[in-house]
N, C-alpha and C. Protein backbone atom coordinates (compact mmCIF):
# COMPACT_ATOMS: atom_id res chain seq x y z
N UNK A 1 0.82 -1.18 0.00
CA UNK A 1 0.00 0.00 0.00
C UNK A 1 0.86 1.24 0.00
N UNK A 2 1.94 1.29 0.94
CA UNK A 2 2.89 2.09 0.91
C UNK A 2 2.89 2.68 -0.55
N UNK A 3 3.88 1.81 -1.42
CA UNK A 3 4.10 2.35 -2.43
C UNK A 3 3.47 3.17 -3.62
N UNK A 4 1.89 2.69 -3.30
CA UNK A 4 0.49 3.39 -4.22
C UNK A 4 0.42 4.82 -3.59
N UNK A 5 1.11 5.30 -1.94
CA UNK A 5 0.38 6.43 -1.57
C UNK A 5 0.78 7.67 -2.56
N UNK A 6 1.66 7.49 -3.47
CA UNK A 6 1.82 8.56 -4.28
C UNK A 6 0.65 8.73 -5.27
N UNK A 7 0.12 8.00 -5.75
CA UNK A 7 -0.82 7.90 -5.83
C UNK A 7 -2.02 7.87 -5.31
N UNK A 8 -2.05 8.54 -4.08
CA UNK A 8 -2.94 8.70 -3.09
C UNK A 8 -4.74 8.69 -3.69
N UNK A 9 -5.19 9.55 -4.20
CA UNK A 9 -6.13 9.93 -4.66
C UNK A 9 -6.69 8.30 -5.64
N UNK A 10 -6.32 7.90 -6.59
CA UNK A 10 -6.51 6.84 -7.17
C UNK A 10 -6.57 5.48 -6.95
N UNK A 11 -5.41 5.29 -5.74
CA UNK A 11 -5.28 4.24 -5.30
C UNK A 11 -6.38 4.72 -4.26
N UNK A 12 -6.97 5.13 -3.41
CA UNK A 12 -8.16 4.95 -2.42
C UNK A 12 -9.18 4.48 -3.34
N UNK A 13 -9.09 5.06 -4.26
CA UNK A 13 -10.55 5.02 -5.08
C UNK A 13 -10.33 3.03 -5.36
N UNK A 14 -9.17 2.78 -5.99
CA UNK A 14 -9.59 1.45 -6.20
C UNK A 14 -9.19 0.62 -5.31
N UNK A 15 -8.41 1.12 -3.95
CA UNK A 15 -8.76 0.35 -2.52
C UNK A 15 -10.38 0.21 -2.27
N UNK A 16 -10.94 1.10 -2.50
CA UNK A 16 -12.62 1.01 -1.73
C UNK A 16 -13.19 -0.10 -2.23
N UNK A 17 -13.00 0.22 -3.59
CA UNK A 17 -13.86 -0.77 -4.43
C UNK A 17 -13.19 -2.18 -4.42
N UNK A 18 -11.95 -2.32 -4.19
CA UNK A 18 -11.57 -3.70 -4.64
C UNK A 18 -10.89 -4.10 -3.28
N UNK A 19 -11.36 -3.33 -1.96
CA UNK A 19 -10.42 -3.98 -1.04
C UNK A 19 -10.05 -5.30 -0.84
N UNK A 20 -11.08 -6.53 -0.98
CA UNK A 20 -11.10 -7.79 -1.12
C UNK A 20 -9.66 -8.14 -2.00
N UNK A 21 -9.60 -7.54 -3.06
CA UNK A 21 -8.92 -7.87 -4.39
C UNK A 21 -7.30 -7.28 -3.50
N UNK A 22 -7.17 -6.51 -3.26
CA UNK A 22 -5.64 -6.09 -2.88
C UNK A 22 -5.54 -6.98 -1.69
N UNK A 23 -6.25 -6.95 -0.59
CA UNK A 23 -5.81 -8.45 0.37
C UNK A 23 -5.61 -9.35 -0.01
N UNK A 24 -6.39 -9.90 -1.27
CA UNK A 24 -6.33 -11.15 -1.64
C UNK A 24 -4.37 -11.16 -2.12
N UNK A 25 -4.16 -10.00 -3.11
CA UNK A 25 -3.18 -9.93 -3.85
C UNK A 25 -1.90 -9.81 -2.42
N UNK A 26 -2.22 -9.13 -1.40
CA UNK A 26 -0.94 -8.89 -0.63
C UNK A 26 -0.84 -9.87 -0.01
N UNK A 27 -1.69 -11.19 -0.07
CA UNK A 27 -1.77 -12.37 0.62
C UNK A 27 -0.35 -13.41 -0.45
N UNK A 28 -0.30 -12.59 -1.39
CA UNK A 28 0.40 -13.52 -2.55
C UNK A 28 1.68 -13.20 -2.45
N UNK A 29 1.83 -12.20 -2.11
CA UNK A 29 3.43 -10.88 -2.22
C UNK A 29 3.83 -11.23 -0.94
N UNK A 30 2.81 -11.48 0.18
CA UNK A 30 3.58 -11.55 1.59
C UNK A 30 2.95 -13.00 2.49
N UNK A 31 3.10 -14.05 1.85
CA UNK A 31 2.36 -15.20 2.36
C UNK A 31 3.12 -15.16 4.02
N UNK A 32 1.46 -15.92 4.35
CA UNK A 32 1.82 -16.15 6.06
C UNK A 32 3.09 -17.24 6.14
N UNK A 33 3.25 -17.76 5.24
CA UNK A 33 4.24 -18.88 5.25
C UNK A 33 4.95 -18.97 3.76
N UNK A 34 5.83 -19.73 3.77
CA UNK A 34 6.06 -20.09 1.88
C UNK A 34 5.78 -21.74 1.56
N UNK A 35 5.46 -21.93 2.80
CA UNK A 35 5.07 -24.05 2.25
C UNK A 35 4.07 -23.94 3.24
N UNK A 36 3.06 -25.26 3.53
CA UNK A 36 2.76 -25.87 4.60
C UNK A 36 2.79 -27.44 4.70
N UNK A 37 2.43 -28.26 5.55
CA UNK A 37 2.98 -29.38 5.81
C UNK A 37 2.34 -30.01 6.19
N UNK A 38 1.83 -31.57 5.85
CA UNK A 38 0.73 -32.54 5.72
C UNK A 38 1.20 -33.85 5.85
N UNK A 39 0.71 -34.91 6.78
CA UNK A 39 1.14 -35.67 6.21
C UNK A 39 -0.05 -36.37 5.24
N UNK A 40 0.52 -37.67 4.72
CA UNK A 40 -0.16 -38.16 3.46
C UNK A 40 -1.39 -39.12 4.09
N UNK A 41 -2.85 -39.29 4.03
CA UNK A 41 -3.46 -39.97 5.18
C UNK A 41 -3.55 -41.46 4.60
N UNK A 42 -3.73 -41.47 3.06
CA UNK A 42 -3.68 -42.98 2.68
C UNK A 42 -2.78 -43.12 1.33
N UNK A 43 -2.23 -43.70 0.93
CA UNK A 43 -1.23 -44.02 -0.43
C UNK A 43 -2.09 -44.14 -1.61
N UNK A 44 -1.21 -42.86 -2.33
CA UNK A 44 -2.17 -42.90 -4.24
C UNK A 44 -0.85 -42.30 -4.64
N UNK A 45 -1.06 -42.69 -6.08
CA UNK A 45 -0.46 -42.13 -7.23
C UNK A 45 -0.50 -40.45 -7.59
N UNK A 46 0.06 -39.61 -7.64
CA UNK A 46 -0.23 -38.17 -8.48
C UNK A 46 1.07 -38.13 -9.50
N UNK A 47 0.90 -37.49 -10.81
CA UNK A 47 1.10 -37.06 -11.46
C UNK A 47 2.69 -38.32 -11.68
N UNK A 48 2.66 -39.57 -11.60
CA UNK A 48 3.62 -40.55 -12.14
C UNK A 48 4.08 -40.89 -10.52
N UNK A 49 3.63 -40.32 -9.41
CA UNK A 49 4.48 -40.60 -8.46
C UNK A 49 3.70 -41.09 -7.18
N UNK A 50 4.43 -42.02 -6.56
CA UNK A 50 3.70 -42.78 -5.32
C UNK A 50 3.99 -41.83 -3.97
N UNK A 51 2.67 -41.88 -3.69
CA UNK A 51 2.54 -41.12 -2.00
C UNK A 51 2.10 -42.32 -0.93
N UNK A 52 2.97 -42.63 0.12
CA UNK A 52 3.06 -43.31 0.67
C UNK A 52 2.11 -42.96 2.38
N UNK A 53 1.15 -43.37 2.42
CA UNK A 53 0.49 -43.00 4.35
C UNK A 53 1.64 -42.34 5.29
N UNK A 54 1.38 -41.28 5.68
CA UNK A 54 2.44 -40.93 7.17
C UNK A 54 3.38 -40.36 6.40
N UNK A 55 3.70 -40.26 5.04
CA UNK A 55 4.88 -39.38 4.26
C UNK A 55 4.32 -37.96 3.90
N UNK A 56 5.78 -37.08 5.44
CA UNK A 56 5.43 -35.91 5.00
C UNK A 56 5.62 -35.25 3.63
N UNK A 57 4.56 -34.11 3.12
CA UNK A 57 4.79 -33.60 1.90
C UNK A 57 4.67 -32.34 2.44
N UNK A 58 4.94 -30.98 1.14
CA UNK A 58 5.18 -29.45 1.73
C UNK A 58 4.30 -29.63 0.34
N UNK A 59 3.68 -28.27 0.53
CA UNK A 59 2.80 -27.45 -0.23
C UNK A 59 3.51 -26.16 -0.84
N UNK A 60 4.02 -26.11 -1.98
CA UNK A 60 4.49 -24.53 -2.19
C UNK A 60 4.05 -23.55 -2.29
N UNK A 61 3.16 -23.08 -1.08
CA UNK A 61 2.72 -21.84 -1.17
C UNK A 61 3.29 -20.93 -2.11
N UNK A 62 4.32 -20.12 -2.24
CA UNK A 62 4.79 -19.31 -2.84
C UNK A 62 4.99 -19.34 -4.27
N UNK A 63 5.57 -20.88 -4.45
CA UNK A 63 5.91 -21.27 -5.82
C UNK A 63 4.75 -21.36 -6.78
N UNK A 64 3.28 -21.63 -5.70
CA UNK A 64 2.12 -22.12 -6.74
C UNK A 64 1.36 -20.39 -6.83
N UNK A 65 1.71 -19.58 -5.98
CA UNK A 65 0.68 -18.38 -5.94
C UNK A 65 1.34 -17.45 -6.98
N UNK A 66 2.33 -17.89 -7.62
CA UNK A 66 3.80 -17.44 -8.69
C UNK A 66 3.94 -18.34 -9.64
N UNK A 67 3.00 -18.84 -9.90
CA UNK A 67 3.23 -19.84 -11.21
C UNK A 67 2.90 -19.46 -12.70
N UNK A 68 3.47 -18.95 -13.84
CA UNK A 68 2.78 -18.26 -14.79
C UNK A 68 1.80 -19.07 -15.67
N UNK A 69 2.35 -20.31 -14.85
CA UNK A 69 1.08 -21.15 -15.68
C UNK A 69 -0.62 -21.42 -15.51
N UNK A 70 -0.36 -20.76 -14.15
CA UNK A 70 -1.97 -20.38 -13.49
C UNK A 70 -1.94 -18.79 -13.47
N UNK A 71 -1.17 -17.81 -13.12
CA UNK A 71 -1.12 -16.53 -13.10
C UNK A 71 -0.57 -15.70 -14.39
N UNK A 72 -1.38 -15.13 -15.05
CA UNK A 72 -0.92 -14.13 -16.28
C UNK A 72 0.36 -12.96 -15.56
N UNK A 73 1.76 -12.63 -15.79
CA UNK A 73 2.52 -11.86 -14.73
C UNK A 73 2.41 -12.12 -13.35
N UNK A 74 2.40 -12.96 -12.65
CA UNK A 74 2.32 -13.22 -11.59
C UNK A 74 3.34 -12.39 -10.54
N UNK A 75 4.36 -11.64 -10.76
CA UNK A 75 4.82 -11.28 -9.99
C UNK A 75 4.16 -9.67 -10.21
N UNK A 76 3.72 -9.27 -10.91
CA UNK A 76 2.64 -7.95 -10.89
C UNK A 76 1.88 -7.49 -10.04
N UNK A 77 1.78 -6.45 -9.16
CA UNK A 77 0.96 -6.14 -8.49
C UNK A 77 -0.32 -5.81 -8.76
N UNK A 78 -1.27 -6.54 -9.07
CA UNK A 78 -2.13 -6.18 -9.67
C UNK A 78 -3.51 -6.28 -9.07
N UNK A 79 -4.08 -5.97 -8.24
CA UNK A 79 -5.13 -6.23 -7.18
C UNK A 79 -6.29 -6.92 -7.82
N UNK A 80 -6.52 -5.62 -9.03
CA UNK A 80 -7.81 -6.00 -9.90
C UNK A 80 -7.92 -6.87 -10.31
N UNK A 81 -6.56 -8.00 -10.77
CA UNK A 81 -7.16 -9.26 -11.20
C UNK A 81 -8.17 -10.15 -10.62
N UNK A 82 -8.12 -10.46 -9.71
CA UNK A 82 -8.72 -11.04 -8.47
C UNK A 82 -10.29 -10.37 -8.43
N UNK A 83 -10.53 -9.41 -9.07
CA UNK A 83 -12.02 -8.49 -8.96
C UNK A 83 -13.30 -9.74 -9.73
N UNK A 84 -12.90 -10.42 -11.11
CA UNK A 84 -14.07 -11.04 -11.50
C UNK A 84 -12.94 -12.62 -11.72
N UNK A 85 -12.14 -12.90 -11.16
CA UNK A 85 -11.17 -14.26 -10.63
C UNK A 85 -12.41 -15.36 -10.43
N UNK A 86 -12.53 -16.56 -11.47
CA UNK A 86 -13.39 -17.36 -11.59
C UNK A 86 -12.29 -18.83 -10.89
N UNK A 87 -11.50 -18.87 -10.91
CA UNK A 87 -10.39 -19.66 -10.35
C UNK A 87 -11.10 -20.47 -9.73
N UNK A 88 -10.37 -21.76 -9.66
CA UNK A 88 -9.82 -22.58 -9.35
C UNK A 88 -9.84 -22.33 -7.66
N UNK A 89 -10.45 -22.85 -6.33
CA UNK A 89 -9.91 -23.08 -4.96
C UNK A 89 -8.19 -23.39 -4.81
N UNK A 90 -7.80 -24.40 -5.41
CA UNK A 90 -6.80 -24.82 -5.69
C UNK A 90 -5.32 -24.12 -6.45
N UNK A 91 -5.99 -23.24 -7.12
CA UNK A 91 -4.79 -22.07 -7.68
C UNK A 91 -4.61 -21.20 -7.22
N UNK A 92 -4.94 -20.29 -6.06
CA UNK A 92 -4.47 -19.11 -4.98
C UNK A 92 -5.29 -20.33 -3.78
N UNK A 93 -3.84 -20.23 -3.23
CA UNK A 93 -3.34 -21.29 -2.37
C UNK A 93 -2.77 -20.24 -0.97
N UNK A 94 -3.19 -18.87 -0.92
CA UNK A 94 -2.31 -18.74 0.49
C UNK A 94 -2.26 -19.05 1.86
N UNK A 95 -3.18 -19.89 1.78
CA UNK A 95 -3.79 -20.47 3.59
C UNK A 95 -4.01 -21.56 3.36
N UNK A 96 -3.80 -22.47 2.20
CA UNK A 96 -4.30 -23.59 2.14
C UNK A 96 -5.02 -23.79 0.42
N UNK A 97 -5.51 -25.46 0.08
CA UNK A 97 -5.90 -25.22 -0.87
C UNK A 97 -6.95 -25.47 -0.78
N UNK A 98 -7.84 -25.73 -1.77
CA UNK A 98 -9.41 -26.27 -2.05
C UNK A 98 -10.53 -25.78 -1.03
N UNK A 99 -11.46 -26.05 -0.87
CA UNK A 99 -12.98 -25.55 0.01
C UNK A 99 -12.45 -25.50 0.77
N UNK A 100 -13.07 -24.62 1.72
CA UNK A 100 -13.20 -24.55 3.10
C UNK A 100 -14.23 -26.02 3.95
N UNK A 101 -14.77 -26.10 2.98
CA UNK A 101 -15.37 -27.44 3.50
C UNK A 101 -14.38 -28.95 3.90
N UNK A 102 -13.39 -28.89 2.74
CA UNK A 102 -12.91 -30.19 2.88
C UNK A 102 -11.72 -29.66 3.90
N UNK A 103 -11.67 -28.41 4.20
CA UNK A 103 -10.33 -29.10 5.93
C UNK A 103 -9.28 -28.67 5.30
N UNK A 104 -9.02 -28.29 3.94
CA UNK A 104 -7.81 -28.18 3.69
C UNK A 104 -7.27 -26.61 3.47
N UNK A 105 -7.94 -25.76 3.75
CA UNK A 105 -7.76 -24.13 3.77
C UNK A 105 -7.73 -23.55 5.42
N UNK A 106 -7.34 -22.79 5.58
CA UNK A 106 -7.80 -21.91 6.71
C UNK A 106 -8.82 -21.53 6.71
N UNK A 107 -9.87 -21.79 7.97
CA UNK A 107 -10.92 -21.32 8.58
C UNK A 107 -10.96 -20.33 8.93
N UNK A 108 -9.77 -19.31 9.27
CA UNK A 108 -10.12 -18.09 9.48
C UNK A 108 -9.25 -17.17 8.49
N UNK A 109 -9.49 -17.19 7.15
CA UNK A 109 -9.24 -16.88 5.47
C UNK A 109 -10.02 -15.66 6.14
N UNK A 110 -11.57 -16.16 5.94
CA UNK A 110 -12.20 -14.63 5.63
C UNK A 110 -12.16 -13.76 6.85
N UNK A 111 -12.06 -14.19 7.90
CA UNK A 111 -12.15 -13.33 8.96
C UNK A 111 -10.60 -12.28 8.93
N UNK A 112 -9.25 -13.30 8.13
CA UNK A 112 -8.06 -12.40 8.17
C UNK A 112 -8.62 -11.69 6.64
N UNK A 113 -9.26 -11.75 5.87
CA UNK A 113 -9.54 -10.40 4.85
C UNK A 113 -10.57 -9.39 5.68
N UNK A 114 -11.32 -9.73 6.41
CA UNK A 114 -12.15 -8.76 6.41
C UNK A 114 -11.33 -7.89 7.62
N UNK A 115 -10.30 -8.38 8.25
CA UNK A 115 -9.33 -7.49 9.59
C UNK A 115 -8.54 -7.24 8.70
N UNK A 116 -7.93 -7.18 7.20
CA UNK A 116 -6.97 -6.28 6.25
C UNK A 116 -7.94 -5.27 6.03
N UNK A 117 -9.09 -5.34 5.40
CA UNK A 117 -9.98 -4.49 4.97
C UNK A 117 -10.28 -3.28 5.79
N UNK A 118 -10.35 -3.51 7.23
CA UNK A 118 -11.06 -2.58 8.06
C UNK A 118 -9.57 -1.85 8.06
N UNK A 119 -8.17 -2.38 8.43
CA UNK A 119 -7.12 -2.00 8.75
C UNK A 119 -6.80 -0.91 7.07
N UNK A 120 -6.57 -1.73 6.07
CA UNK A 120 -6.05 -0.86 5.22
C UNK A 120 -7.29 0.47 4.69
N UNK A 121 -8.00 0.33 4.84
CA UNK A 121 -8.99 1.47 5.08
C UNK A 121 -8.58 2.39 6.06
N UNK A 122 -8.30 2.03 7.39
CA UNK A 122 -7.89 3.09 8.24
C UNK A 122 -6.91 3.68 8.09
N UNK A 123 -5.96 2.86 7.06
CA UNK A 123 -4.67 4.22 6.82
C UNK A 123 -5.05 4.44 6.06
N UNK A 124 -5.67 4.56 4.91
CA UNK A 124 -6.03 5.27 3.91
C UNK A 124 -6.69 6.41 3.93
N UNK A 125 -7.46 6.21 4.67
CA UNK A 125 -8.34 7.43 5.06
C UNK A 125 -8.61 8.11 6.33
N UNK A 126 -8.03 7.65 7.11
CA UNK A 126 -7.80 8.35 8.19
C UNK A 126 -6.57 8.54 8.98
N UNK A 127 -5.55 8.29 8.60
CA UNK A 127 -4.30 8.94 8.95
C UNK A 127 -3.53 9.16 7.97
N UNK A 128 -2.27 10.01 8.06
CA UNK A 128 -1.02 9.81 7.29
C UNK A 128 -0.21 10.10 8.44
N UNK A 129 1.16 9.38 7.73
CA UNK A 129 2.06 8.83 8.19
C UNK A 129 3.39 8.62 6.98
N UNK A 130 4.60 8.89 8.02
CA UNK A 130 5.60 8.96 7.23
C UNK A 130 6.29 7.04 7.33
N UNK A 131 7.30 6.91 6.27
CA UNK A 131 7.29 5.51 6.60
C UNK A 131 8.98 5.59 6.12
N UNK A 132 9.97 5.55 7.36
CA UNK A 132 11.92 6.03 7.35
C UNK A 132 12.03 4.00 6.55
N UNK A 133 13.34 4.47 6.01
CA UNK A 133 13.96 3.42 4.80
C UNK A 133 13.97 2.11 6.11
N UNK A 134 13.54 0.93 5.23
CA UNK A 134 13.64 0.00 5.79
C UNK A 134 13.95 -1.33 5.07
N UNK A 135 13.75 -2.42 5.74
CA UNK A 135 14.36 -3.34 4.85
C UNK A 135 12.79 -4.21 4.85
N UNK A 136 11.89 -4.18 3.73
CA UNK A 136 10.86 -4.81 3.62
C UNK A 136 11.26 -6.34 3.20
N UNK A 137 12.30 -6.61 2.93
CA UNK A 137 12.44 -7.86 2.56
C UNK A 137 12.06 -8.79 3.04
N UNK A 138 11.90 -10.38 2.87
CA UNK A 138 11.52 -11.59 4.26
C UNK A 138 11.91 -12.95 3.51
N UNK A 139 11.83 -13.54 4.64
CA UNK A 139 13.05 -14.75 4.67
C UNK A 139 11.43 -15.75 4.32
N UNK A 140 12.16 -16.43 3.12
CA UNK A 140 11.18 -17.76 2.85
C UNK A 140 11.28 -19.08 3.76
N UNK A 141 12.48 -18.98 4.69
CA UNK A 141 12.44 -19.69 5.79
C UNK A 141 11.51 -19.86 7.00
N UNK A 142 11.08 -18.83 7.43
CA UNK A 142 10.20 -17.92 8.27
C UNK A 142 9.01 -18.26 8.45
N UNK A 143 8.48 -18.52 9.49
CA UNK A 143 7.01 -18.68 9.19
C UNK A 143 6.73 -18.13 10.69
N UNK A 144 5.51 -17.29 11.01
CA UNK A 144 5.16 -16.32 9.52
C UNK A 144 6.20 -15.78 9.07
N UNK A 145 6.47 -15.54 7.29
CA UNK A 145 7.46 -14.24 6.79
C UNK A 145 7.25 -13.16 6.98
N UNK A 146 7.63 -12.84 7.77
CA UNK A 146 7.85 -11.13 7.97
C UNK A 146 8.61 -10.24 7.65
N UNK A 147 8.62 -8.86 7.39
CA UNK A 147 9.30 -8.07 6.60
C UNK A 147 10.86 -8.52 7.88
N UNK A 148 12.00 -7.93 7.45
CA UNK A 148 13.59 -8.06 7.78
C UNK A 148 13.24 -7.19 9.31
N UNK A 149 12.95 -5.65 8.58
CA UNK A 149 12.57 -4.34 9.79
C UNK A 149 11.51 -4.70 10.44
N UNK A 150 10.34 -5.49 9.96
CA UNK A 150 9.00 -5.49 10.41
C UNK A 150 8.59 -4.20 9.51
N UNK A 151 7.58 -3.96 9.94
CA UNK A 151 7.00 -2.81 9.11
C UNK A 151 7.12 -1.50 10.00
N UNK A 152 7.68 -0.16 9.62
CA UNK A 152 7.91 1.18 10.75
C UNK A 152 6.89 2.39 10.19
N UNK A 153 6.11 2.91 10.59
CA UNK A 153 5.95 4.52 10.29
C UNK A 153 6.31 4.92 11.45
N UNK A 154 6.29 6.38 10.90
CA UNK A 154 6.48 7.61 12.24
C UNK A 154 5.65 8.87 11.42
N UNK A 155 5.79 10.11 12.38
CA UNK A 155 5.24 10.85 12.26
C UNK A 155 3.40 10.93 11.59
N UNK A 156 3.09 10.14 12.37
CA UNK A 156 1.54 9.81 12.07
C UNK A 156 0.56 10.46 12.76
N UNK A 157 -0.30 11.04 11.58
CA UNK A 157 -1.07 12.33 12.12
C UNK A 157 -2.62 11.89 11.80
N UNK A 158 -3.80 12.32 12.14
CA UNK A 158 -4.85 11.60 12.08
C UNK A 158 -5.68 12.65 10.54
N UNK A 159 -6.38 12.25 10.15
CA UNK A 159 -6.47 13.30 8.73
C UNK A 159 -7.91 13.73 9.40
């Protein structure tokens, strides 16, 4: 969000409308994790290869939410895609994959969009704030990944 505030005026306008769509997207840029970890509950075949009961497997969060073979530019910031996103459960993968029904996503998905939503709304429109050089980077080791600095403003004034 930071980086849109130069764009202040435009980017609110298509924060309002698409807040869903930029959580969804900063869920991709800053996953709570970069894998998660399962074990296998009964032995099948996928894609030429045997999965054995009790054999742990990792999920590539990161690698699959970055795949250009499901994502057009995937490393693009692009919120709006996600606005009429007919997808696949299974292809934006950041909490998990498939329904919420079958156990295999996070249960509290929508409750962490709708606490981005209320949050990135409140800096948008009701404060500014300065934000000193930092190191946004994060370790794919990490879980959760978090920025290097964490995230800093200062001088934050209420609008």
């Amino acid at each position: 969000m930071h980086d849109f505030r130069k764009r202040k005026k435009s980017f609110r306008q298509v924060m309002m409308n698409t807040a869903g769509c930029l959580c969804r997207k900063s869920a991709v840029y800053y996953p709570f994790g970069p894998f998660l970890g399962a074990r296998v509950r009964d032995n099948f075949e996928w894609g030429g290869h045997q999965f054995k009961k009790g054999t742990l497997v990792l999920l590539d969060v990161y690698g699959a939410n970055h795949d250009p073979d499901l994502w057009d530019n995937p490393s693009e910031f692009r919120p709006e895609r996600f606005k009429e996103w007919e997808g696949s459960p299974f292809d934006f993968i950041p909490q998990g994959g498939g329904d919420h029904d079958m156990g295999h996503r996070c249960a509290g998905e929508w409750v962490t969009i709708d606490v981005m939503k209320v949050s990135l709304e409140f800096l948008a429109k009701y404060m500014d704030y300065q934000m000193p050089k930092q190191n946004l980077n994060f370790s794919m080791a990490r879980i959760p990944s978090l920025p290097k600095s964490r995230f800093m403003i200062n001088s934050v004034t209420r609008q």
